[in-house]
Every structure is written in C-alpha cells, then in structure tokens.
C-alpha atoms as a PDB file:
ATOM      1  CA  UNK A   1       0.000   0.000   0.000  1.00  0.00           C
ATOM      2  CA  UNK A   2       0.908   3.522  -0.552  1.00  0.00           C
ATOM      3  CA  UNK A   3       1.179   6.491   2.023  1.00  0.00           C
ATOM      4  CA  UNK A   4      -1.355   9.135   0.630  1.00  0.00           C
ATOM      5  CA  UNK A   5       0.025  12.770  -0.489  1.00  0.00           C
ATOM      6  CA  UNK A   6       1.640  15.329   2.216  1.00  0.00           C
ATOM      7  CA  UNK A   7       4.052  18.463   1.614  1.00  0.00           C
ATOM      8  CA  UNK A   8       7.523  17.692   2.768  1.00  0.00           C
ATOM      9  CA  UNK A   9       9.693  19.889   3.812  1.00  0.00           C
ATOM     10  CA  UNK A  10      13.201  19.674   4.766  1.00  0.00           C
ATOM     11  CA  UNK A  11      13.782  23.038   7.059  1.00  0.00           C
ATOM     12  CA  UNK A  12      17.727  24.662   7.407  1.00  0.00           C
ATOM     13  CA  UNK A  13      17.502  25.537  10.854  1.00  0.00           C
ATOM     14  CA  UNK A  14      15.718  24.484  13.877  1.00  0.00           C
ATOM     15  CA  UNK A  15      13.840  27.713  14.849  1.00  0.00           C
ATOM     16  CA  UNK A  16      12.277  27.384  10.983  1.00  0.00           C
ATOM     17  CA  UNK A  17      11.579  23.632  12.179  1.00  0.00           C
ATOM     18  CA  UNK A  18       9.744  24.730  15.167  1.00  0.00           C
ATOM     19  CA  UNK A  19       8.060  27.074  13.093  1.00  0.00           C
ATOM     20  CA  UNK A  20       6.516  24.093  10.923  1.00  0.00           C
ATOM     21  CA  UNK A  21       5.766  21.989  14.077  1.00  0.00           C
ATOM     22  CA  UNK A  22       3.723  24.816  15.456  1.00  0.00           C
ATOM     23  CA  UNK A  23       1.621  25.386  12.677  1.00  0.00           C
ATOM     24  CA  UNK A  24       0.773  21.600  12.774  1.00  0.00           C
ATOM     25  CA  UNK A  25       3.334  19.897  10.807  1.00  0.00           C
ATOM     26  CA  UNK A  26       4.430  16.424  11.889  1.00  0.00           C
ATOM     27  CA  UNK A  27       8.399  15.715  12.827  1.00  0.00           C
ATOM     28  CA  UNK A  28       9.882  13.414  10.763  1.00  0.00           C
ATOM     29  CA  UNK A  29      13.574  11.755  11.886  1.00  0.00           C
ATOM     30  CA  UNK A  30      14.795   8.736  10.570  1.00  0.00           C
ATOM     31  CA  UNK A  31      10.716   7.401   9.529  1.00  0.00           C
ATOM     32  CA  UNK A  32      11.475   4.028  10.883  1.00  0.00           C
ATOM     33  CA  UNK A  33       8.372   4.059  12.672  1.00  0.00           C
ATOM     34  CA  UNK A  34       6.243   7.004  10.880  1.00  0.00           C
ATOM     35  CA  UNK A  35       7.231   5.310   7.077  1.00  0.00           C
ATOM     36  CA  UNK A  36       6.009   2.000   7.722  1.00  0.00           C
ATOM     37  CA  UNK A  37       2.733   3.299   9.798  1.00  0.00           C
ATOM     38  CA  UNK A  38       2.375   6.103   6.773  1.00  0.00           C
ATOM     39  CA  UNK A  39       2.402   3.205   4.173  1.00  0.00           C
ATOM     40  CA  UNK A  40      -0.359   1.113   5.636  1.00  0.00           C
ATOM     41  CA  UNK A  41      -2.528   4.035   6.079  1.00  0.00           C
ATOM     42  CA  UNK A  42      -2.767   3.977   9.810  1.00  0.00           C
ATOM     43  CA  UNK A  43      -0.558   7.630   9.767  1.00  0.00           C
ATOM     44  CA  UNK A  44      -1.788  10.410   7.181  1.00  0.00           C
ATOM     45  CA  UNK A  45       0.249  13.426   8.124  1.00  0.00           C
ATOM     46  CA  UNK A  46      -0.490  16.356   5.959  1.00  0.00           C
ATOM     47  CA  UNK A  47       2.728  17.746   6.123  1.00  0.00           C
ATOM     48  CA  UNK A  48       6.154  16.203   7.079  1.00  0.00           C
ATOM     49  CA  UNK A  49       8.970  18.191   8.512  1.00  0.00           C
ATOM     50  CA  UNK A  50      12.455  16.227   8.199  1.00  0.00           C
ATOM     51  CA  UNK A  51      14.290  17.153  11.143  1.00  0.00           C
ATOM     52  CA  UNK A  52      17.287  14.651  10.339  1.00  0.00           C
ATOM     53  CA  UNK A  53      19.104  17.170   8.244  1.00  0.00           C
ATOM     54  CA  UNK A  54      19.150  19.556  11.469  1.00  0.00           C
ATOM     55  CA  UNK A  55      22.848  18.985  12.811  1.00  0.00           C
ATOM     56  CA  UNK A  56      22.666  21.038  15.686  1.00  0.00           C
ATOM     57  CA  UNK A  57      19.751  17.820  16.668  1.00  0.00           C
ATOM     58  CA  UNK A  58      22.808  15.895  16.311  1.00  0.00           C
ATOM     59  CA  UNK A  59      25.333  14.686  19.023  1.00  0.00           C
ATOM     60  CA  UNK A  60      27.083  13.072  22.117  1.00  0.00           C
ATOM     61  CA  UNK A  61      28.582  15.187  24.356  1.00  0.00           C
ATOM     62  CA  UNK A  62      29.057  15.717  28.011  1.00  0.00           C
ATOM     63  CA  UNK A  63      28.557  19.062  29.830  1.00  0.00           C
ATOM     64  CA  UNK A  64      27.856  19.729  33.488  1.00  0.00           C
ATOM     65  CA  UNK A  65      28.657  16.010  34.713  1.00  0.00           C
ATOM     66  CA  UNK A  66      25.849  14.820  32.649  1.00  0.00           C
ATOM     67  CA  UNK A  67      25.448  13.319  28.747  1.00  0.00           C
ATOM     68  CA  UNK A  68      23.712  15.382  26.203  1.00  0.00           C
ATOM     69  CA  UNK A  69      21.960  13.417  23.345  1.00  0.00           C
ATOM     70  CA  UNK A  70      20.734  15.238  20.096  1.00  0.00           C
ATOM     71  CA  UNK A  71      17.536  13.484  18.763  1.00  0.00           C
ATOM     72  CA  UNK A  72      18.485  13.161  15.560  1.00  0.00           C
ATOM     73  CA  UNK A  73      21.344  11.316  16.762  1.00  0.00           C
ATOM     74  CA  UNK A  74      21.103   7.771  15.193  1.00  0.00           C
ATOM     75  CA  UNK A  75      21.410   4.116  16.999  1.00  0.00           C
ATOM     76  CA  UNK A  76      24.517   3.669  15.427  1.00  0.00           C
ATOM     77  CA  UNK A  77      26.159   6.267  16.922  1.00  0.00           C
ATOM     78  CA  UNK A  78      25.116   5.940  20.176  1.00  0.00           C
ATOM     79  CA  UNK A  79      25.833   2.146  19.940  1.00  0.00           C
ATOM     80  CA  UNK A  80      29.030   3.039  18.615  1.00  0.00           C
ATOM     81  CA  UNK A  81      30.063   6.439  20.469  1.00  0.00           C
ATOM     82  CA  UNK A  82      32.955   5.323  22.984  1.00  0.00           C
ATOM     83  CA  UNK A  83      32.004   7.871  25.488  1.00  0.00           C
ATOM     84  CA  UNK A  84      28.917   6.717  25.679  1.00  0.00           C
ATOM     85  CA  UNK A  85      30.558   2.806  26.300  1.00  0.00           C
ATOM     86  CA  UNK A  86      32.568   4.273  28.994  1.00  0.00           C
ATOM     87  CA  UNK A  87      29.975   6.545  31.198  1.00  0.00           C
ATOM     88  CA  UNK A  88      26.311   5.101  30.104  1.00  0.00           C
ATOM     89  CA  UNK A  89      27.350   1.590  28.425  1.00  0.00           C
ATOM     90  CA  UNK A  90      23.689   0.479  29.655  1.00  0.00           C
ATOM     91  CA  UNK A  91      22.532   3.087  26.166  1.00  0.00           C
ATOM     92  CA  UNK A  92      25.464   1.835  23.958  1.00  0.00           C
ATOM     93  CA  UNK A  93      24.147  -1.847  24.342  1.00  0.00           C
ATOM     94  CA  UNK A  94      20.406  -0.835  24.472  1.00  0.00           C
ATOM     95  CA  UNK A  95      21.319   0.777  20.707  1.00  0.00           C
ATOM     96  CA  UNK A  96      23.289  -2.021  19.883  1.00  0.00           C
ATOM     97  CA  UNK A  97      20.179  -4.495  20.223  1.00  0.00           C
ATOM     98  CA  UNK A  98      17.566  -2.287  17.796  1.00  0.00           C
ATOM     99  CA  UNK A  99      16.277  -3.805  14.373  1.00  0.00           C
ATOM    100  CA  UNK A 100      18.866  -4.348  12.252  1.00  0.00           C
ATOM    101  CA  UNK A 101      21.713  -2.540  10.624  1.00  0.00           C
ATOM    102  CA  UNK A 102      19.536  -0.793   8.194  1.00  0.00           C
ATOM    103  CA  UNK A 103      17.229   0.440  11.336  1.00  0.00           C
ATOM    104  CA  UNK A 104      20.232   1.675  13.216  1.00  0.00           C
ATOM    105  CA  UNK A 105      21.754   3.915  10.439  1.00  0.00           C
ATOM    106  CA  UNK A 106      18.131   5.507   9.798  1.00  0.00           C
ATOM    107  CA  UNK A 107      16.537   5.183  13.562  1.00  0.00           C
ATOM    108  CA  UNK A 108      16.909   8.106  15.276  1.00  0.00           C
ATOM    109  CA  UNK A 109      16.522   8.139  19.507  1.00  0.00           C
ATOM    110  CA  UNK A 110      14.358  11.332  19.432  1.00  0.00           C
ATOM    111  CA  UNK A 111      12.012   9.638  17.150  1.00  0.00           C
ATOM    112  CA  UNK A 112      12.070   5.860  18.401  1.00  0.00           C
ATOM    113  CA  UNK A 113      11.446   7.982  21.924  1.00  0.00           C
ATOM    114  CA  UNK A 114       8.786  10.413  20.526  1.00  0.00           C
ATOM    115  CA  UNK A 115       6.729   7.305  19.112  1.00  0.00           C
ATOM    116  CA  UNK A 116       6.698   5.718  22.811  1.00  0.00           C
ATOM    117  CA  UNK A 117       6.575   1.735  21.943  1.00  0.00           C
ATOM    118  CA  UNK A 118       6.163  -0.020  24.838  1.00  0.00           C
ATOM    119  CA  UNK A 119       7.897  -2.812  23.151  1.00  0.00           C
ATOM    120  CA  UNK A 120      10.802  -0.231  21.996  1.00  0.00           C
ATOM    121  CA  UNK A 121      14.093  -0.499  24.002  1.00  0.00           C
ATOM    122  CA  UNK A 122      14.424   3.066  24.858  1.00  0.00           C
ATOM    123  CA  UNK A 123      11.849   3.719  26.925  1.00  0.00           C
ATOM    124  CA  UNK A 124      12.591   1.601  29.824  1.00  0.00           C
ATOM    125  CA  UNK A 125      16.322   2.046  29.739  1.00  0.00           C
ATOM    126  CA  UNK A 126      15.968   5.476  30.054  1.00  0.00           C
ATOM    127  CA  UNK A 127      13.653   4.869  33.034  1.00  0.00           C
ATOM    128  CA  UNK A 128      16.016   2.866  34.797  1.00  0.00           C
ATOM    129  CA  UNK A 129      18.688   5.885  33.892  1.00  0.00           C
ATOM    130  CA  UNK A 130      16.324   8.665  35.806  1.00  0.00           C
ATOM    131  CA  UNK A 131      17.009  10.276  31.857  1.00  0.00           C
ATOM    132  CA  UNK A 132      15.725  13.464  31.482  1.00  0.00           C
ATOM    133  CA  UNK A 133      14.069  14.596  28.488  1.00  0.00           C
ATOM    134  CA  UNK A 134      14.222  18.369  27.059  1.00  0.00           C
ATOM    135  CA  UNK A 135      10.953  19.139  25.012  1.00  0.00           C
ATOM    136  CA  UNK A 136      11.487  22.534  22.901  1.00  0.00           C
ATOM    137  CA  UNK A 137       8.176  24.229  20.766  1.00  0.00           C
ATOM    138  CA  UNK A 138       8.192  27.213  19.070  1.00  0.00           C
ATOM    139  CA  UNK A 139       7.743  29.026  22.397  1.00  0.00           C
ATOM    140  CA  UNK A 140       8.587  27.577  25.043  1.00  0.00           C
ATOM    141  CA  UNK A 141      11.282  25.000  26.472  1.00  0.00           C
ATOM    142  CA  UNK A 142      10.690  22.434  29.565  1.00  0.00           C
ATOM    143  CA  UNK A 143      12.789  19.773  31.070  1.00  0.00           C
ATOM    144  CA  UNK A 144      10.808  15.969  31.955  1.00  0.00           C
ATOM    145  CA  UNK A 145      11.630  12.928  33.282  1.00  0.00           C
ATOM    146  CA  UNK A 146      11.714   9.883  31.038  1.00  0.00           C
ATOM    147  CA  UNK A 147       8.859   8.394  33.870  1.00  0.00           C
ATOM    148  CA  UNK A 148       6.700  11.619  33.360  1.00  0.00           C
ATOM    149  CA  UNK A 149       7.458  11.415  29.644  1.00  0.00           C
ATOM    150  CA  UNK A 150       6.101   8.059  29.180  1.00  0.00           C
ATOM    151  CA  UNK A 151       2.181   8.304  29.933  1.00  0.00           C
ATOM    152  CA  UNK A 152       0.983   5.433  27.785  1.00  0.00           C
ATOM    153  CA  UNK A 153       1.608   2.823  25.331  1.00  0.00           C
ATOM    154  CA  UNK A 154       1.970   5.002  22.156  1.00  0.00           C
ATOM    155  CA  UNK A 155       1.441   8.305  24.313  1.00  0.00           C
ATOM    156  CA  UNK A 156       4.170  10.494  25.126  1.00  0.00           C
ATOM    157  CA  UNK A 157       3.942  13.437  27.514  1.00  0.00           C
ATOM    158  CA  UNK A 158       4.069  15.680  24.492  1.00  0.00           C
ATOM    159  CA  UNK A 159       3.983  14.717  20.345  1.00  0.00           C
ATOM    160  CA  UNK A 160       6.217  17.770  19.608  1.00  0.00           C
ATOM    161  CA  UNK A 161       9.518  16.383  21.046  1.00  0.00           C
ATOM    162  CA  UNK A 162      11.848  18.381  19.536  1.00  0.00           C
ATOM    163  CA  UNK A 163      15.071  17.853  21.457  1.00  0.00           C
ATOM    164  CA  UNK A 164      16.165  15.245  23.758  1.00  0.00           C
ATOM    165  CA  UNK A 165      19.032  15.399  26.342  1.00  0.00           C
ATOM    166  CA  UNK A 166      20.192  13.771  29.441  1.00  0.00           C
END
C-alpha cells in the first residue's frame, strides 16, 4: 500500500523547524516508525517536517557532569560512540540491540522515543537511567523525566519532542 500525499519539507535551521511543528506539521527523523505506519494508512500526516538534516539535533557530548543526546542522533552512533561505552554503556548496548543494521543507520533516539513503543528499548532504559528529556516548541522549552514522559503505550507526555538530552 501507498502512504497518501503530504508536503515535505526539509527546514535549514531548527527555529524554521519549530516554526513548521507549530503550525501543525508532523516531525519526521529517521521514519522508521512514521514510514512503515504512513504506508499502511494507519498515519496520514499532511505535512512532514524532516528534522534529520538539522545537525545542531545531532550529538554526544558531556557538559555539566551529565550526557547530552541530540535526537536526531542515530542508533549507530550511540551504539558506537565510545564515550557513551565508557559513562552510560547500559545506552550503547540498548542501541546495539535495535532492528537491524539498516534500522540503526536511519533510527533516530528522538524519534524511536517520541513514538513511545512499549515494546521499543528506549523507553525503559531510560527509566532505569532517571534520563531526562528536554521538550522545545516554538515558544517555550521544559525539562521531563523519562517516567513523566512516558504516559501510555503510544502516548508520550508531548507529540512535539523536539530535542532530547540527558
């Protein structure tokens, strides 16, 4: 089956991203969930914003005795980043274990977290790491917990995660 017909766009910067989101756009990452969803009809987004072109969504870094993850940051670099093996290794194996090579060169963790599978690695491993999640709108900019994150199967706190960081 075919997804049906939506704009695309594929924004520069993230304040132009935001922009999108607020005016009811829908965030595309890496599509591994929202692509296969879209194509058996049970997704129709109008319009898809592609935030995997945004590098600044994109990174591993530590700052302030804590890791900072970009969501746009794929599986295969977090299963592959060694500072990740050597201060959160409990991540770098959780990415490690996801789909299949294909999957972990798309996936992103902003959008594997943002779609909130309960049978998705993620979200329990970043339960267990007290993670903290950074959701960022157009507007406004508020820090979560990966427990107050997670309200349901398929239900996330908010569905305009835009940035994710522990």
């Amino acid at each position: 089956m075919n997804a049906q017909k939506f704009e695309y766009t594929a924004p520069k910067t993230l304040d132009e991203a935001l922009h999108l989101l607020a005016a009811g756009a829908k965030p595309l990452a890496g599509g591994m969930s929202l692509i296969p969803m879209m194509k058996l009809r049970l997704a129709a987004p109008e319009h898809l914003v592609d935030l995997g072109k945004l590098r600044d969504l994109n990174y591993i870094r530590e700052a302030a005795g804590a890791l900072h993850i970009g969501a746009t940051t794929t599986h295969a670099e977090l299963e592959s980043s060694s500072i990740l093996r050597q201060k959160c290794p409990l991540l770098a194996e959780t990415a490690a274990a996801i789909g299949d090579v294909q999957v972990r060169n798309m996936g992103t963790i902003g959008g594997s977290v943002a779609h909130a599978d309960p049978s998705a690695d993620y979200p329990a491993a970043l339960q267990a790491l007290e993670a903290k999640l950074v959701l960022k709108g157009a507007k406004s900019e508020r820090t979560v917990t990966a427990a107050e994150f997670f309200v349901d199967a398929f239900t996330p706190r908010s569905n305009r995660m835009k940035l994710f960081a522990k």
